[in-house]
C-alpha atoms as a PDB file:
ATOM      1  CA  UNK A   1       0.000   0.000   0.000  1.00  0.00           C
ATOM      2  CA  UNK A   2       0.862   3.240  -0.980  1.00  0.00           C
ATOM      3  CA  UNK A   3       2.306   5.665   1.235  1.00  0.00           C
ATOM      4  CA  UNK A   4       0.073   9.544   1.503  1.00  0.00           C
ATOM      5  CA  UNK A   5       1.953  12.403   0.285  1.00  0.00           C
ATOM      6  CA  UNK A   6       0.105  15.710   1.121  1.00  0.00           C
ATOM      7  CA  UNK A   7       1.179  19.423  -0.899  1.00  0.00           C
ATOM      8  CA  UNK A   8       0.059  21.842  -0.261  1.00  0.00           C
ATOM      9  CA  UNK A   9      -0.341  24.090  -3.576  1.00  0.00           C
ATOM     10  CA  UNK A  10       0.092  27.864  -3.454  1.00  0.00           C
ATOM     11  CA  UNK A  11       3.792  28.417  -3.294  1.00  0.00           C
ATOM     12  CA  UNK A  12       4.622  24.780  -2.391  1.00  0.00           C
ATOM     13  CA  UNK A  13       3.562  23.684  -6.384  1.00  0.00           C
ATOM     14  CA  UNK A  14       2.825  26.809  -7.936  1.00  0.00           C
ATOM     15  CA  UNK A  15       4.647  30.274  -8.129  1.00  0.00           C
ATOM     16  CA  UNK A  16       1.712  32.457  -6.754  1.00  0.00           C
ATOM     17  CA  UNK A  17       3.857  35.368  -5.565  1.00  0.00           C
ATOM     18  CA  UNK A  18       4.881  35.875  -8.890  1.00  0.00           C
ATOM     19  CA  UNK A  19       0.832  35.780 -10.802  1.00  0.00           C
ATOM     20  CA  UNK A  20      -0.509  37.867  -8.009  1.00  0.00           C
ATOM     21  CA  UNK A  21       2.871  40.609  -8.795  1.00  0.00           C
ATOM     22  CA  UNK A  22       2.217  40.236 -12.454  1.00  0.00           C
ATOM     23  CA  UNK A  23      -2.084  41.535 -11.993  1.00  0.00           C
ATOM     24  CA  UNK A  24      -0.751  44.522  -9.630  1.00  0.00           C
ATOM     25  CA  UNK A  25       1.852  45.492 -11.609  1.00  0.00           C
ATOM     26  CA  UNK A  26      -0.534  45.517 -14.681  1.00  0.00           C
ATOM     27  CA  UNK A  27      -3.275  46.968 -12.434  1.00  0.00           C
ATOM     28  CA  UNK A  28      -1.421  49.970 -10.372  1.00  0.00           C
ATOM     29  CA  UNK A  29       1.131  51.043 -13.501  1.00  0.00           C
ATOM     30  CA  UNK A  30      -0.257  54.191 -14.198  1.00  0.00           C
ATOM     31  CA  UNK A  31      -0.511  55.438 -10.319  1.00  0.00           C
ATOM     32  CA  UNK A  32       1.940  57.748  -8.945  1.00  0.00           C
ATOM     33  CA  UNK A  33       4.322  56.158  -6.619  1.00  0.00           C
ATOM     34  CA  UNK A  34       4.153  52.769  -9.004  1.00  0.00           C
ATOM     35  CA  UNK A  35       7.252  50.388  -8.179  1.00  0.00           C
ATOM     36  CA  UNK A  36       6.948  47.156  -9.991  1.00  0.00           C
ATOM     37  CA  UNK A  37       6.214  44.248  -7.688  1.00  0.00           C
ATOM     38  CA  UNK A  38       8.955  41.502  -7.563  1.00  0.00           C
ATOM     39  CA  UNK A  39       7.699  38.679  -6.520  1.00  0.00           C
ATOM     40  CA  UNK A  40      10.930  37.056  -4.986  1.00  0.00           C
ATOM     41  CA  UNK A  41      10.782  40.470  -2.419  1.00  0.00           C
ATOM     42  CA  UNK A  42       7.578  39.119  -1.076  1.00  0.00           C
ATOM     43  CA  UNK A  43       7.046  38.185   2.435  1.00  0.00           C
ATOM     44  CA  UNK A  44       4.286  38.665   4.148  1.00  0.00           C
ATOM     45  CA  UNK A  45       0.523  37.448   2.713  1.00  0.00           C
ATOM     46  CA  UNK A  46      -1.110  40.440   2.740  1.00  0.00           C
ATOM     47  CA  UNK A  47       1.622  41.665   0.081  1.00  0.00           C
ATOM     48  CA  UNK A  48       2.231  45.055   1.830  1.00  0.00           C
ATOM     49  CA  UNK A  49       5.882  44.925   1.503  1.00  0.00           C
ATOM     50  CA  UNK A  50       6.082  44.380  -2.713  1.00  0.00           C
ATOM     51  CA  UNK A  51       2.160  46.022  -3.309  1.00  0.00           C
ATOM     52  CA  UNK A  52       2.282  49.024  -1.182  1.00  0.00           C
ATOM     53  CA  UNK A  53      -0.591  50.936  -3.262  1.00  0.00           C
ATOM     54  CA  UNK A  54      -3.471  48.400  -2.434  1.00  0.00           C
ATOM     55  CA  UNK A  55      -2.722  49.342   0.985  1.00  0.00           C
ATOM     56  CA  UNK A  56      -2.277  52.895   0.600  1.00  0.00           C
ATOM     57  CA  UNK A  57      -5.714  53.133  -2.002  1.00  0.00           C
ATOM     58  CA  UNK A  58      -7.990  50.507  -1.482  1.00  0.00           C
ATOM     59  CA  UNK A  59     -10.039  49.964   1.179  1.00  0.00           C
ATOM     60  CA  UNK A  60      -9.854  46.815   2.186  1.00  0.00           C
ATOM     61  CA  UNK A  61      -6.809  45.511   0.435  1.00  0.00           C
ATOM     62  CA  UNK A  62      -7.341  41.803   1.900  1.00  0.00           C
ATOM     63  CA  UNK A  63     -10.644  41.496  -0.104  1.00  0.00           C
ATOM     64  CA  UNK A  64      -8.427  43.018  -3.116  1.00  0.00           C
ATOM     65  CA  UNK A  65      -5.830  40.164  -2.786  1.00  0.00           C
ATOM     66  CA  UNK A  66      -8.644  37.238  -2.314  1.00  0.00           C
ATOM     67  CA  UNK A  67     -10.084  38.689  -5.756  1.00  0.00           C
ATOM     68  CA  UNK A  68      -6.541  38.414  -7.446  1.00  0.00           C
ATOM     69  CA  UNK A  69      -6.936  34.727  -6.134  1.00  0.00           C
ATOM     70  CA  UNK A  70      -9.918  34.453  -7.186  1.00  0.00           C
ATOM     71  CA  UNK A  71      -9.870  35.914 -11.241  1.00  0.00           C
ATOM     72  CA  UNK A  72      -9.251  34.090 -14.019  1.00  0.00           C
ATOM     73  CA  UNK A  73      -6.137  36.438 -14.728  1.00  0.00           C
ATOM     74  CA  UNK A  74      -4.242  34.569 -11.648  1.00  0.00           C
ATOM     75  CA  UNK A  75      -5.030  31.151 -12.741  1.00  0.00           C
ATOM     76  CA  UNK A  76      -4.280  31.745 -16.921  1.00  0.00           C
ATOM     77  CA  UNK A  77      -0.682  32.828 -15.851  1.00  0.00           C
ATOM     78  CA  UNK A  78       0.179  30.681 -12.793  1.00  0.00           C
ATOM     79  CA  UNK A  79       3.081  28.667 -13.097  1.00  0.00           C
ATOM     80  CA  UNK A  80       4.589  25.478 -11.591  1.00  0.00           C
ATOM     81  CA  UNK A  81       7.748  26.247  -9.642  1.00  0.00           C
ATOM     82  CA  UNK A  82      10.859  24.682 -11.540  1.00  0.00           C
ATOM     83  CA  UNK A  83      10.184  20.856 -11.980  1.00  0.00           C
ATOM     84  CA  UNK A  84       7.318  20.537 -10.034  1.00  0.00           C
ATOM     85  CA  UNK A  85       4.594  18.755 -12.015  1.00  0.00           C
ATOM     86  CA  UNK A  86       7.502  16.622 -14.000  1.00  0.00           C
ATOM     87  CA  UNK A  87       8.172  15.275 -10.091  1.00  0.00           C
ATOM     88  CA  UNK A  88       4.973  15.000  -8.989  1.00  0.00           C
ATOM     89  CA  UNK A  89       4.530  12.161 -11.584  1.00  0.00           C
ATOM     90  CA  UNK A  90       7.222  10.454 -10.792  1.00  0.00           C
ATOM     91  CA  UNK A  91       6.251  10.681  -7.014  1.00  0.00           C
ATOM     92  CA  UNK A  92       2.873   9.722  -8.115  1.00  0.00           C
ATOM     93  CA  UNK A  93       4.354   5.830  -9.234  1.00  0.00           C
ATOM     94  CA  UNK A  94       6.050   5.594  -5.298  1.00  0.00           C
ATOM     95  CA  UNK A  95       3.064   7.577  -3.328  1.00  0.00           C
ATOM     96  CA  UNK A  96      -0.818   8.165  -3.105  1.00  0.00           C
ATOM     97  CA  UNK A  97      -0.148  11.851  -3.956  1.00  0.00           C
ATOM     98  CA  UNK A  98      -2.806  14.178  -2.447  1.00  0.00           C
ATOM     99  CA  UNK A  99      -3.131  17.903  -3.090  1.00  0.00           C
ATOM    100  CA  UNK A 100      -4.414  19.635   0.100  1.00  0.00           C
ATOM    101  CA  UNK A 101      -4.984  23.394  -0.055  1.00  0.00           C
ATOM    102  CA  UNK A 102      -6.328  26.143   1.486  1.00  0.00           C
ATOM    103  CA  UNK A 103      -8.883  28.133  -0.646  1.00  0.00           C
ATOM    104  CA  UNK A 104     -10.909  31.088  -0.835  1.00  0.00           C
ATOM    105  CA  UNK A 105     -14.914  30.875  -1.973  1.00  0.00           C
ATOM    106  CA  UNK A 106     -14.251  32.647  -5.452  1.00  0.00           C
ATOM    107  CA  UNK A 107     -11.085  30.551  -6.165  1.00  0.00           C
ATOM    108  CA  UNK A 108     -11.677  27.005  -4.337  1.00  0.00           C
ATOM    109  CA  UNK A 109     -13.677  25.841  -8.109  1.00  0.00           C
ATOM    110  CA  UNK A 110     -11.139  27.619 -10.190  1.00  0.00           C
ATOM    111  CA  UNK A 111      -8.283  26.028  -8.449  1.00  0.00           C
ATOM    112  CA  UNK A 112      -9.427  22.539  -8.288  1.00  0.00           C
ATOM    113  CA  UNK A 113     -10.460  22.635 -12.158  1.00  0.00           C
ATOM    114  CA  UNK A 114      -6.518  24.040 -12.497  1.00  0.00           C
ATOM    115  CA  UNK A 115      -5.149  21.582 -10.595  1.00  0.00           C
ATOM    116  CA  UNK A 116      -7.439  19.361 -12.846  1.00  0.00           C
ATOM    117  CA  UNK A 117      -6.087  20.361 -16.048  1.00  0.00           C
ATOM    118  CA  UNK A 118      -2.196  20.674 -15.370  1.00  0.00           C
ATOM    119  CA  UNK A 119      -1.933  17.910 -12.401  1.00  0.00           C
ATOM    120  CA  UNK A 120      -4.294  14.959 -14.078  1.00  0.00           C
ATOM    121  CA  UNK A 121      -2.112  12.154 -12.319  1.00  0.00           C
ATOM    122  CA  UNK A 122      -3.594  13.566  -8.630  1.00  0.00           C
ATOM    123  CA  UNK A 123      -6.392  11.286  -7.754  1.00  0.00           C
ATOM    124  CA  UNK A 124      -7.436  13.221  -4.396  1.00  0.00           C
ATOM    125  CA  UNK A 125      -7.911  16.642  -3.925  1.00  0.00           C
ATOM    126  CA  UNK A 126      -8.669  17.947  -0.579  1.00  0.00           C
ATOM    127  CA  UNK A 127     -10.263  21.900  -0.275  1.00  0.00           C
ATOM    128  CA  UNK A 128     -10.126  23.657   2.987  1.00  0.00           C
ATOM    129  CA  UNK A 129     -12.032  26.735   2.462  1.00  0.00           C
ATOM    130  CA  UNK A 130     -10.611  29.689   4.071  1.00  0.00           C
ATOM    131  CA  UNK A 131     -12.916  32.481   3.867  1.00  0.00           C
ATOM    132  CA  UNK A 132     -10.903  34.911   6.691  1.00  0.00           C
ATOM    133  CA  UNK A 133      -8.090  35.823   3.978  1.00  0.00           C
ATOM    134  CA  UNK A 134      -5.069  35.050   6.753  1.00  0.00           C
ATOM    135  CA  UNK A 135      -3.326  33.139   4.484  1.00  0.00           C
ATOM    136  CA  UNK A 136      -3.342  29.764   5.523  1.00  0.00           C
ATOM    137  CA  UNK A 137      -5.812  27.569   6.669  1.00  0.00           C
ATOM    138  CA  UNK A 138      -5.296  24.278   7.239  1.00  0.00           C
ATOM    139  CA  UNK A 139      -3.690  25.193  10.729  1.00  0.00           C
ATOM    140  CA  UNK A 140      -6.872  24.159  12.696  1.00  0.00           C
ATOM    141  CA  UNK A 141      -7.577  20.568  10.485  1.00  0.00           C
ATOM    142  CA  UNK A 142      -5.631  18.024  12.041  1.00  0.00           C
ATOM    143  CA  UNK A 143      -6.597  15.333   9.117  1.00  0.00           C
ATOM    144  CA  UNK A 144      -3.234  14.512   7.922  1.00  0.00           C
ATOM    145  CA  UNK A 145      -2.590  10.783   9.940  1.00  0.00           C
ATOM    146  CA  UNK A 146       0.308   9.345  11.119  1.00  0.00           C
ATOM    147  CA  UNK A 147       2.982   7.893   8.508  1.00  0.00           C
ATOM    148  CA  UNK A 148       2.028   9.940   6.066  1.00  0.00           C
ATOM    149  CA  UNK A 149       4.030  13.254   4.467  1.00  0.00           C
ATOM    150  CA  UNK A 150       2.932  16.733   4.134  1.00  0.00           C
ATOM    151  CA  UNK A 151       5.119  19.235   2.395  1.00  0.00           C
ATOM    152  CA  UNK A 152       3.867  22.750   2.571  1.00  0.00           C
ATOM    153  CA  UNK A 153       5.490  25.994   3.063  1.00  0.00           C
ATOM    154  CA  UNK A 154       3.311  27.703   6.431  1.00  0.00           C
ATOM    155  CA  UNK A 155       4.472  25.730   9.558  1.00  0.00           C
ATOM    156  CA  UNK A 156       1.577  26.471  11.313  1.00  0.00           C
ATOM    157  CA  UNK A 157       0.104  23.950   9.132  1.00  0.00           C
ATOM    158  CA  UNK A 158       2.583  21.367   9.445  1.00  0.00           C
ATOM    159  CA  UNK A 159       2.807  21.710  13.266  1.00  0.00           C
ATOM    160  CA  UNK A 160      -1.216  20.986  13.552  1.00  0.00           C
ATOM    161  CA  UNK A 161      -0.857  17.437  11.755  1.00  0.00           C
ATOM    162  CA  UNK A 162       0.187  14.112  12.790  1.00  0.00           C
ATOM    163  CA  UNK A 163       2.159  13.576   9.537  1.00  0.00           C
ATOM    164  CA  UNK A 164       5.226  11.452  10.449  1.00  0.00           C
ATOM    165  CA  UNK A 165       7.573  13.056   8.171  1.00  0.00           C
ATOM    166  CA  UNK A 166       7.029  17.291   7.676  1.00  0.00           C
ATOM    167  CA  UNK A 167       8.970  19.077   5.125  1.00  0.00           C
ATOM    168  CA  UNK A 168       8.681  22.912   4.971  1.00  0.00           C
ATOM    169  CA  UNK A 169       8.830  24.162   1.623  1.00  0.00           C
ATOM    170  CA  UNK A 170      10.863  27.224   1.752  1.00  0.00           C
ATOM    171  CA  UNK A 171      11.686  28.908  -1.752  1.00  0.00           C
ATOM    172  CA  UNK A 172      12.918  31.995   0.021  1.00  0.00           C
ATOM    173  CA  UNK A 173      12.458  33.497   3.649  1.00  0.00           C
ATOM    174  CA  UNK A 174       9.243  35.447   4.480  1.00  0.00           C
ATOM    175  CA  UNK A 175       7.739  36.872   8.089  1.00  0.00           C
ATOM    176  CA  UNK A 176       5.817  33.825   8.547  1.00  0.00           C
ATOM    177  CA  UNK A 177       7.947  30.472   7.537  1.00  0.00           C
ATOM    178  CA  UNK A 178      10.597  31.291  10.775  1.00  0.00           C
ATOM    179  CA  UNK A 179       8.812  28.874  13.286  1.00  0.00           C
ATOM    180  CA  UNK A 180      10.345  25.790  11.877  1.00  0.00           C
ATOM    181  CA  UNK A 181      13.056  23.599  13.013  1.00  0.00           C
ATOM    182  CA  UNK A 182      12.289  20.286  11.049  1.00  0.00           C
ATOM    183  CA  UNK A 183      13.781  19.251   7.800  1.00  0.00           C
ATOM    184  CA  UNK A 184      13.688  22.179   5.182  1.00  0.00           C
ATOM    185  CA  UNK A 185      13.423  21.972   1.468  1.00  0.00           C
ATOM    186  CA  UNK A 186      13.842  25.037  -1.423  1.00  0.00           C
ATOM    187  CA  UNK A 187      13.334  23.424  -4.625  1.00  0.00           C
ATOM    188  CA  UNK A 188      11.693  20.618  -6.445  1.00  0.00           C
ATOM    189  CA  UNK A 189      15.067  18.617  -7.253  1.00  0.00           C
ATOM    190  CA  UNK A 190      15.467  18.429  -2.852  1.00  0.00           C
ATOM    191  CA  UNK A 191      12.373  16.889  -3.004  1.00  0.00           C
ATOM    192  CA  UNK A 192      12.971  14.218  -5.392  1.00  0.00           C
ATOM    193  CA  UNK A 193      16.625  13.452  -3.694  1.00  0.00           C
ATOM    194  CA  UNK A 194      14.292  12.667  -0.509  1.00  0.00           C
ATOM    195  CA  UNK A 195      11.567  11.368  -1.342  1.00  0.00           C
ATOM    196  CA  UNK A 196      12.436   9.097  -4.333  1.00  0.00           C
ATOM    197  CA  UNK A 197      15.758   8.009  -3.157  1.00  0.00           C
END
């Protein structure tokens, strides 16, 4: 019997930093003050640091960051992180691979038809819906069982499971991934030294 392997999905699979940068930056251009967002800057989910004019114009720039989440404009230019969905197949022949993310009402359909269409070789998906736009969500569903795997990069959601083996998925240092002192990965190529050794 297969072994469960749980990923998480927004910045664990896919680069969502970098879609939600590319609608502001499109979005705010014309303003005074503009700086193009870079998404490798970001760290914090409310984007503050890289989209300062949400916060300065809009207001309530949470709501304005669930509806980048939520558009089709996010999903039509997301992208995997570097080897991701090549691995994930390959992971797929050793594990019982199981996507399990935290969504918001106007993106939980969109993402799961995404994650239809570009991950067909994932058999389970599991959709936490998150409707207080903190940024994570799983923290409070303890449904991940012992001996199984969960990668994902908010420990808060890794420390609330009974997953036997936890793997923070850490592309790059934010305010939030700190709390972690268990194993540590950056990159899809770590993951397949581990896991398909």
């Amino acid at each position: 019997m297969k072994t469960d392997l749980y990923i998480d999905f927004d910045s664990t699979i896919v680069n969502s930093d970098k879609s939600i940068c590319k609608i502001y930056n499109n979005d705010y251009k014309d303003y005074d003050g503009f700086v193009p967002a870079d998404w490798t800057k970001h760290s914090n989910w409310s984007y503050k640091n890289i989209c300062p004019l949400i916060h300065e114009l809009e207001d309530d720039p949470i709501q304005i960051i669930q509806d980048y989440y939520g558009s089709e404009r996010f999903f039509n230019q997301l992208e995997f992180y570097d080897n991701a969905q090549e691995i994930i197949t390959k992971l797929k022949e050793k594990y019982n691979v199981i996507i399990c993310t935290s969504a918001f009402p106007k993106n939980a359909s969109k993402k799961v038809l995404w994650i239809e269409e570009h991950l067909t070789m994932v058999d389970e998906i599991i959709t936490i819906i998150n409707k207080s736009g903190n940024g994570y969500g799983k923290s409070r569903v303890a449904m991940i069982e012992d001996g199984a795997i969960f990668i994902d990069d908010h420990p808060k959601n890794l420390h609330s499971t009974k997953a036997t083996h936890k793997y923070l998925y850490k592309f790059k240092e934010t305010d939030f991934n700190g709390d972690w002192d268990g194993p540590v990965v950056a990159n899809w190529k770590e993951i397949e030294r581990i896991l398909l050794k």
